[in-house]
C-alpha atoms as a PDB file:
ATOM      1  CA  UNK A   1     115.096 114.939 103.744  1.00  0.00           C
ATOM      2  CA  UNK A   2     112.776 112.328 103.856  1.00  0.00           C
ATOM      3  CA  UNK A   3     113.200 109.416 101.112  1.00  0.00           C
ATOM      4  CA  UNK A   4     110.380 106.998 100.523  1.00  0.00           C
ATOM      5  CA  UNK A   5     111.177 103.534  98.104  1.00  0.00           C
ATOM      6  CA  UNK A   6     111.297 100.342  97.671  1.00  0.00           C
ATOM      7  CA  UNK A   7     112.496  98.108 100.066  1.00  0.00           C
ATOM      8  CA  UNK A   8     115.430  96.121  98.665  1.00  0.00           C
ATOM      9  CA  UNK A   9     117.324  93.186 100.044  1.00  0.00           C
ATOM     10  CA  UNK A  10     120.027  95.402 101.287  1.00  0.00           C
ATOM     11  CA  UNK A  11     117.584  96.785 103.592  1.00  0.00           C
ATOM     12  CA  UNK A  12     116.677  93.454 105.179  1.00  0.00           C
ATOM     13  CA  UNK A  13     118.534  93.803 108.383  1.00  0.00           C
ATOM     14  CA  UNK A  14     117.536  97.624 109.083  1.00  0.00           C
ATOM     15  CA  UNK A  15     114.346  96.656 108.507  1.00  0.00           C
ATOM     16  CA  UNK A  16     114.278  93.799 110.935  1.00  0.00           C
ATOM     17  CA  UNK A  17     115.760  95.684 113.583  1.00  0.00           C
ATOM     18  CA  UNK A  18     113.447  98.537 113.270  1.00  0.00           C
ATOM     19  CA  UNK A  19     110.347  95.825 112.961  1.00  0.00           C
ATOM     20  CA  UNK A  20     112.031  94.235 116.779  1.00  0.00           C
ATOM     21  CA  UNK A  21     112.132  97.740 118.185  1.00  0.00           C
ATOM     22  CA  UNK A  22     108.697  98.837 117.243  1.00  0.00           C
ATOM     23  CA  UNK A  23     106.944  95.276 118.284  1.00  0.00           C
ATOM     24  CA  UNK A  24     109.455  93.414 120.005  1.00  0.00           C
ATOM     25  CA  UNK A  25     111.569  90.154 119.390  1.00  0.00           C
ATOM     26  CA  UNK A  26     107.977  88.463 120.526  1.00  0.00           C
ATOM     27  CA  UNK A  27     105.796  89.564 117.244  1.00  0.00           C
ATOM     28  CA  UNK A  28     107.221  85.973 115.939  1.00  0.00           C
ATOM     29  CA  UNK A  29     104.832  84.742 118.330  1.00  0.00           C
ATOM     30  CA  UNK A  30     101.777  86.810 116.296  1.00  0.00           C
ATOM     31  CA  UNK A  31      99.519  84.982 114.433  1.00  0.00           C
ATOM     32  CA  UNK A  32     100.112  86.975 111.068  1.00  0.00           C
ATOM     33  CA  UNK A  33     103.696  85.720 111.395  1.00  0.00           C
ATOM     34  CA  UNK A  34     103.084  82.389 111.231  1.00  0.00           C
ATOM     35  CA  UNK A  35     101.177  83.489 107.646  1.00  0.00           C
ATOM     36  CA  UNK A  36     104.336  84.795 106.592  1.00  0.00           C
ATOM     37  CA  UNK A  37     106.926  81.905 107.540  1.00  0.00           C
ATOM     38  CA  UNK A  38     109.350  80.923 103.770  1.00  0.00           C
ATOM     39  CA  UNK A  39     106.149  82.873 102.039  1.00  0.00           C
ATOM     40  CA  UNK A  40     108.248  85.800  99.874  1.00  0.00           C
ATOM     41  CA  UNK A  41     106.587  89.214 100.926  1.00  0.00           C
ATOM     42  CA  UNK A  42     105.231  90.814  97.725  1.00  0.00           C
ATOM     43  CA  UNK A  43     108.291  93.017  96.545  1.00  0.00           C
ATOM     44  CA  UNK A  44     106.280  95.750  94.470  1.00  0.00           C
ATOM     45  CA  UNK A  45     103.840  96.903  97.690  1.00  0.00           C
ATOM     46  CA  UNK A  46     106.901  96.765 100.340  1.00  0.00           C
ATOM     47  CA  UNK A  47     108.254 100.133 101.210  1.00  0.00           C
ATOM     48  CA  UNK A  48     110.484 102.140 103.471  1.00  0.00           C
ATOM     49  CA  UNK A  49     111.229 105.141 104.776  1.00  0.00           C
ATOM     50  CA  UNK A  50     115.071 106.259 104.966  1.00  0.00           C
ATOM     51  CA  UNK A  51     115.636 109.789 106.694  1.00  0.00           C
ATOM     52  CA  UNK A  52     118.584 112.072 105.705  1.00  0.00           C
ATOM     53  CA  UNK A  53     121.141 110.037 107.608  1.00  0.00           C
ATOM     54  CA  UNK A  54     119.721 106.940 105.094  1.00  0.00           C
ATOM     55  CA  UNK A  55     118.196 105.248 108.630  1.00  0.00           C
ATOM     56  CA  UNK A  56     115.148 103.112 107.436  1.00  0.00           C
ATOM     57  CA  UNK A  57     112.447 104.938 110.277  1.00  0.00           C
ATOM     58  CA  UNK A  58     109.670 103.461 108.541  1.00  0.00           C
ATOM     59  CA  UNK A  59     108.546 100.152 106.595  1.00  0.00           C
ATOM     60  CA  UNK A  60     105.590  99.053 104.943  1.00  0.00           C
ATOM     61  CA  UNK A  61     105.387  94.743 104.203  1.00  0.00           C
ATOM     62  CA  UNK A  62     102.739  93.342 101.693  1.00  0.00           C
ATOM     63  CA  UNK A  63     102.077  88.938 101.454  1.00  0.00           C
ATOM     64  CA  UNK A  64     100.228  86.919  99.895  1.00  0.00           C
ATOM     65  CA  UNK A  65      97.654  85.033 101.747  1.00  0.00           C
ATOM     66  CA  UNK A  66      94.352  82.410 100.407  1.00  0.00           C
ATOM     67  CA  UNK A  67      90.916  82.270 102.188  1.00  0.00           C
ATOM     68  CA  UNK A  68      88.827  79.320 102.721  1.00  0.00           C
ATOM     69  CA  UNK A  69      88.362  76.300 100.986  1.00  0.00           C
ATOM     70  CA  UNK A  70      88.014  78.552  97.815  1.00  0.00           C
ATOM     71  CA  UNK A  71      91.431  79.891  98.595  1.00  0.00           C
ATOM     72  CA  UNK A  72      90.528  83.356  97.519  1.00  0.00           C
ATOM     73  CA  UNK A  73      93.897  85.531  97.212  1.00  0.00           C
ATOM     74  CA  UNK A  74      94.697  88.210  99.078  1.00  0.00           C
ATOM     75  CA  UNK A  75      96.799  90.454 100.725  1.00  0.00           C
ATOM     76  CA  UNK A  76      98.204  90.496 104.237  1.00  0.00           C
ATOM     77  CA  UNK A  77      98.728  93.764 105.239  1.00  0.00           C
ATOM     78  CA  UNK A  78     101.690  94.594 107.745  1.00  0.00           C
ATOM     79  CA  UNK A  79     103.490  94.609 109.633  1.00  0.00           C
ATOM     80  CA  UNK A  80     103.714  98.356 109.309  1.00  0.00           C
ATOM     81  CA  UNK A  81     106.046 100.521 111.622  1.00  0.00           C
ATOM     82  CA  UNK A  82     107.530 103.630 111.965  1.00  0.00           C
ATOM     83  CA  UNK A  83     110.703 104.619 114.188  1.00  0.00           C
ATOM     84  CA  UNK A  84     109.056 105.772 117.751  1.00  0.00           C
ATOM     85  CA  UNK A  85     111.341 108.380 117.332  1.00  0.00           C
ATOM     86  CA  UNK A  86     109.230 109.553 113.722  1.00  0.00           C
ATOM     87  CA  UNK A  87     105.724 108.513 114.855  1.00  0.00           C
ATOM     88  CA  UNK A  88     102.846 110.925 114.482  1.00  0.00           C
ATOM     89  CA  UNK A  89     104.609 112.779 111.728  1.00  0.00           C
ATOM     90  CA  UNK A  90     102.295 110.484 109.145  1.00  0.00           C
ATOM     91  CA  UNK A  91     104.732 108.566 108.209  1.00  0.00           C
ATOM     92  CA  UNK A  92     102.465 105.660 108.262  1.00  0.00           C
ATOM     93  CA  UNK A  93      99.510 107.141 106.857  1.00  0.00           C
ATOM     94  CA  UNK A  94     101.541 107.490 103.869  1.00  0.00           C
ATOM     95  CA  UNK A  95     102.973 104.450 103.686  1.00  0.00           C
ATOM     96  CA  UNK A  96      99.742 102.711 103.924  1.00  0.00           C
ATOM     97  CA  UNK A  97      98.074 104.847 101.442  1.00  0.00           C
ATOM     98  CA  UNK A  98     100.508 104.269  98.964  1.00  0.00           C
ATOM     99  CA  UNK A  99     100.372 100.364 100.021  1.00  0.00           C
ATOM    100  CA  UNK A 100      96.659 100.839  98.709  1.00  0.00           C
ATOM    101  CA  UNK A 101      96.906 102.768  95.862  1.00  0.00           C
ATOM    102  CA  UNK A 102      99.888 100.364  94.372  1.00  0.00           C
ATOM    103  CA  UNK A 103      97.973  97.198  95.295  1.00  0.00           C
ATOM    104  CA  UNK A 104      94.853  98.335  93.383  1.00  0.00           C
ATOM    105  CA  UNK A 105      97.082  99.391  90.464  1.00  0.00           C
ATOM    106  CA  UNK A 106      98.311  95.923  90.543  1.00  0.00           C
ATOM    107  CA  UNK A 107      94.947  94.139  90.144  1.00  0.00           C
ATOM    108  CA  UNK A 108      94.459  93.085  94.073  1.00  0.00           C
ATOM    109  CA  UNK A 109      90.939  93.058  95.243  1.00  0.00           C
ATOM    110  CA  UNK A 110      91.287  92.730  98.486  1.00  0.00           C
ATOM    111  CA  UNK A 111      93.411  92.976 101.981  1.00  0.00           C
ATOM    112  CA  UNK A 112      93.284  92.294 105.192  1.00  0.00           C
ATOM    113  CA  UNK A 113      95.341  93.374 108.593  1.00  0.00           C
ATOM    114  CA  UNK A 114      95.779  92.596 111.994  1.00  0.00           C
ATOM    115  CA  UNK A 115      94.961  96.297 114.145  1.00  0.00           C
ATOM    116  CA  UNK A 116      93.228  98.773 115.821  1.00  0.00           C
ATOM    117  CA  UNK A 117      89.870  99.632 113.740  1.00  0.00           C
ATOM    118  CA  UNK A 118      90.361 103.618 115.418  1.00  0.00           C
ATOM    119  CA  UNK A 119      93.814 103.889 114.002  1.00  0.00           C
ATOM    120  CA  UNK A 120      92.680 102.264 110.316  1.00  0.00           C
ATOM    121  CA  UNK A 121      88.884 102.793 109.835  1.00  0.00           C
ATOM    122  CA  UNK A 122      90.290 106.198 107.651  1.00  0.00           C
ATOM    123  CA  UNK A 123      91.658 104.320 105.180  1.00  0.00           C
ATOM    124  CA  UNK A 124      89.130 101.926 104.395  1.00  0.00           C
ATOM    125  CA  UNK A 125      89.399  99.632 106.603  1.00  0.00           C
ATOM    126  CA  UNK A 126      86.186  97.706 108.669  1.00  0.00           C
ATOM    127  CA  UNK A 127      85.637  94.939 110.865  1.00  0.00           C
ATOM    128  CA  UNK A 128      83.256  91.934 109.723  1.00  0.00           C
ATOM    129  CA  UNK A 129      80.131  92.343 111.303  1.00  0.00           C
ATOM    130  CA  UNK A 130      79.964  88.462 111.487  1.00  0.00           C
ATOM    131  CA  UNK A 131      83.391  86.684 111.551  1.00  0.00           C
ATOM    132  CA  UNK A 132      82.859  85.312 107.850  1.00  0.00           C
ATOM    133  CA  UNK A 133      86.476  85.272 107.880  1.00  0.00           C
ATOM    134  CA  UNK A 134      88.588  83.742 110.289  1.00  0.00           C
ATOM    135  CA  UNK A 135      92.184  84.142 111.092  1.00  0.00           C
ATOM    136  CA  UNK A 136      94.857  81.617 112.848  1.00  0.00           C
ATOM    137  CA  UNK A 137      94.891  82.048 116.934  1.00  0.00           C
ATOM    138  CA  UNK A 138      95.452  83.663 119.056  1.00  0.00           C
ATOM    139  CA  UNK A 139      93.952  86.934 117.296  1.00  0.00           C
ATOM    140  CA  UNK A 140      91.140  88.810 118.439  1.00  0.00           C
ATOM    141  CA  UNK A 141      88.552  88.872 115.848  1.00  0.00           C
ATOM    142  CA  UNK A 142      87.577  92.451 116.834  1.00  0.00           C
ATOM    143  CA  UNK A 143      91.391  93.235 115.328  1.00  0.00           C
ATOM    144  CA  UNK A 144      90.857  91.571 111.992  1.00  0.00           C
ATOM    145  CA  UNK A 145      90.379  94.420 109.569  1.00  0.00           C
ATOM    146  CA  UNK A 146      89.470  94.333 106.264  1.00  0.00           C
ATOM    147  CA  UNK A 147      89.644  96.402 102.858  1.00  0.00           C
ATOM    148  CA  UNK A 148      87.959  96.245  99.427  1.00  0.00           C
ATOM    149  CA  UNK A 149      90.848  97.249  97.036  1.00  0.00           C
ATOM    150  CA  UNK A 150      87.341  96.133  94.452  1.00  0.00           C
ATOM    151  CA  UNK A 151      84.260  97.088  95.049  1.00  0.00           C
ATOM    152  CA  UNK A 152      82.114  94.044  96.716  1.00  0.00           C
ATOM    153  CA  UNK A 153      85.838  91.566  96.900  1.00  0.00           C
ATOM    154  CA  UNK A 154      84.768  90.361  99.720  1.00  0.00           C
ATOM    155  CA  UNK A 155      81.181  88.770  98.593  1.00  0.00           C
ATOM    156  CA  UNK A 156      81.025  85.509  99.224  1.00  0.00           C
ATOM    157  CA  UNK A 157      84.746  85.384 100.842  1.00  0.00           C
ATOM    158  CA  UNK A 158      84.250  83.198 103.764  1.00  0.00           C
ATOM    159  CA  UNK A 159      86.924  80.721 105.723  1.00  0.00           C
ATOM    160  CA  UNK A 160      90.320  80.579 107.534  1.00  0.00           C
ATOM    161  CA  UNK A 161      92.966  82.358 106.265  1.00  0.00           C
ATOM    162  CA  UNK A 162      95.402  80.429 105.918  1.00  0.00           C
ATOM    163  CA  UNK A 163      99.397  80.116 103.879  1.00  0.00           C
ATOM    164  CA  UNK A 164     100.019  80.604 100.597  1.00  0.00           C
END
């Protein structure tokens, strides 16, 4: 059986280890990380996956991050992963879909992520057709992805992301 929840403090360590086996010890080097560094992740959208043995195989992580000069808030998406061992299964899909639906019941407007446009373009997700938006290097602009969780949230939203 499958159990999908909130990720608690307890689950910290399981979480991390799953996080270095899907992306590697290196993802501290990721731009997004460095977005992330003494910033508390946003307890109410982070979720995991726990399979019948009550192995966390799959996490979902929600931050807060500001935009330009105007420090507009938003979210930071990710990092999402899923046990290698569990991907394909939708595992994912889910947890990101649920990430979306809880963050627009919670008032966000809008949320950004670091990824593959093929893999997220289903659920809402686009690139900027004019980088409007820019986020710390080294990132490929092509893999900054964005999402109105509000209709039109990103009007106007222009600038580095940046710490909040």
């Amino acid at each position: 059986m499958i159990q999908f929840t909130y990720e608690s403090e307890n689950d910290e360590e399981a979480v991390e280890n799953l996080l270095d086996l899907v992306f590697s010890p290196t993802r501290f080097n990721l731009s997004s990380y460095s977005l992330r560094i003494k910033v508390p992740k946003i307890r109410t959208l982070c979720y995991i996956v726990k399979n019948s043995n009550g192995s966390i195989i799959g996490v979902i992580r929600n931050w807060p991050i500001l935009i330009g000069d105007r420090k507009k808030l938003s979210l930071l998406m990710g990092p999402i992963a899923v046990h290698p061992t569990f991907q394909g299964e939708g595992l994912g899909a889910y947890l990101i879909n649920k990430s979306i639906k809880e963050a627009k019941k919670y008032g966000w407007e809008r949320a950004i992520l670091i990824g593959d446009i093929n893999y997220y373009k289903p659920f809402g997700f686009y690139q900027q057709n004019k980088n409007k938006i820019g986020f710390p290097p080294p990132t490929d602009p092509k893999r900054v992805l964005l999402i109105e969780l509000q209709k039109n949230s990103f009007k106007g939203v222009t600038g580095i992301v940046q710490k909040f």
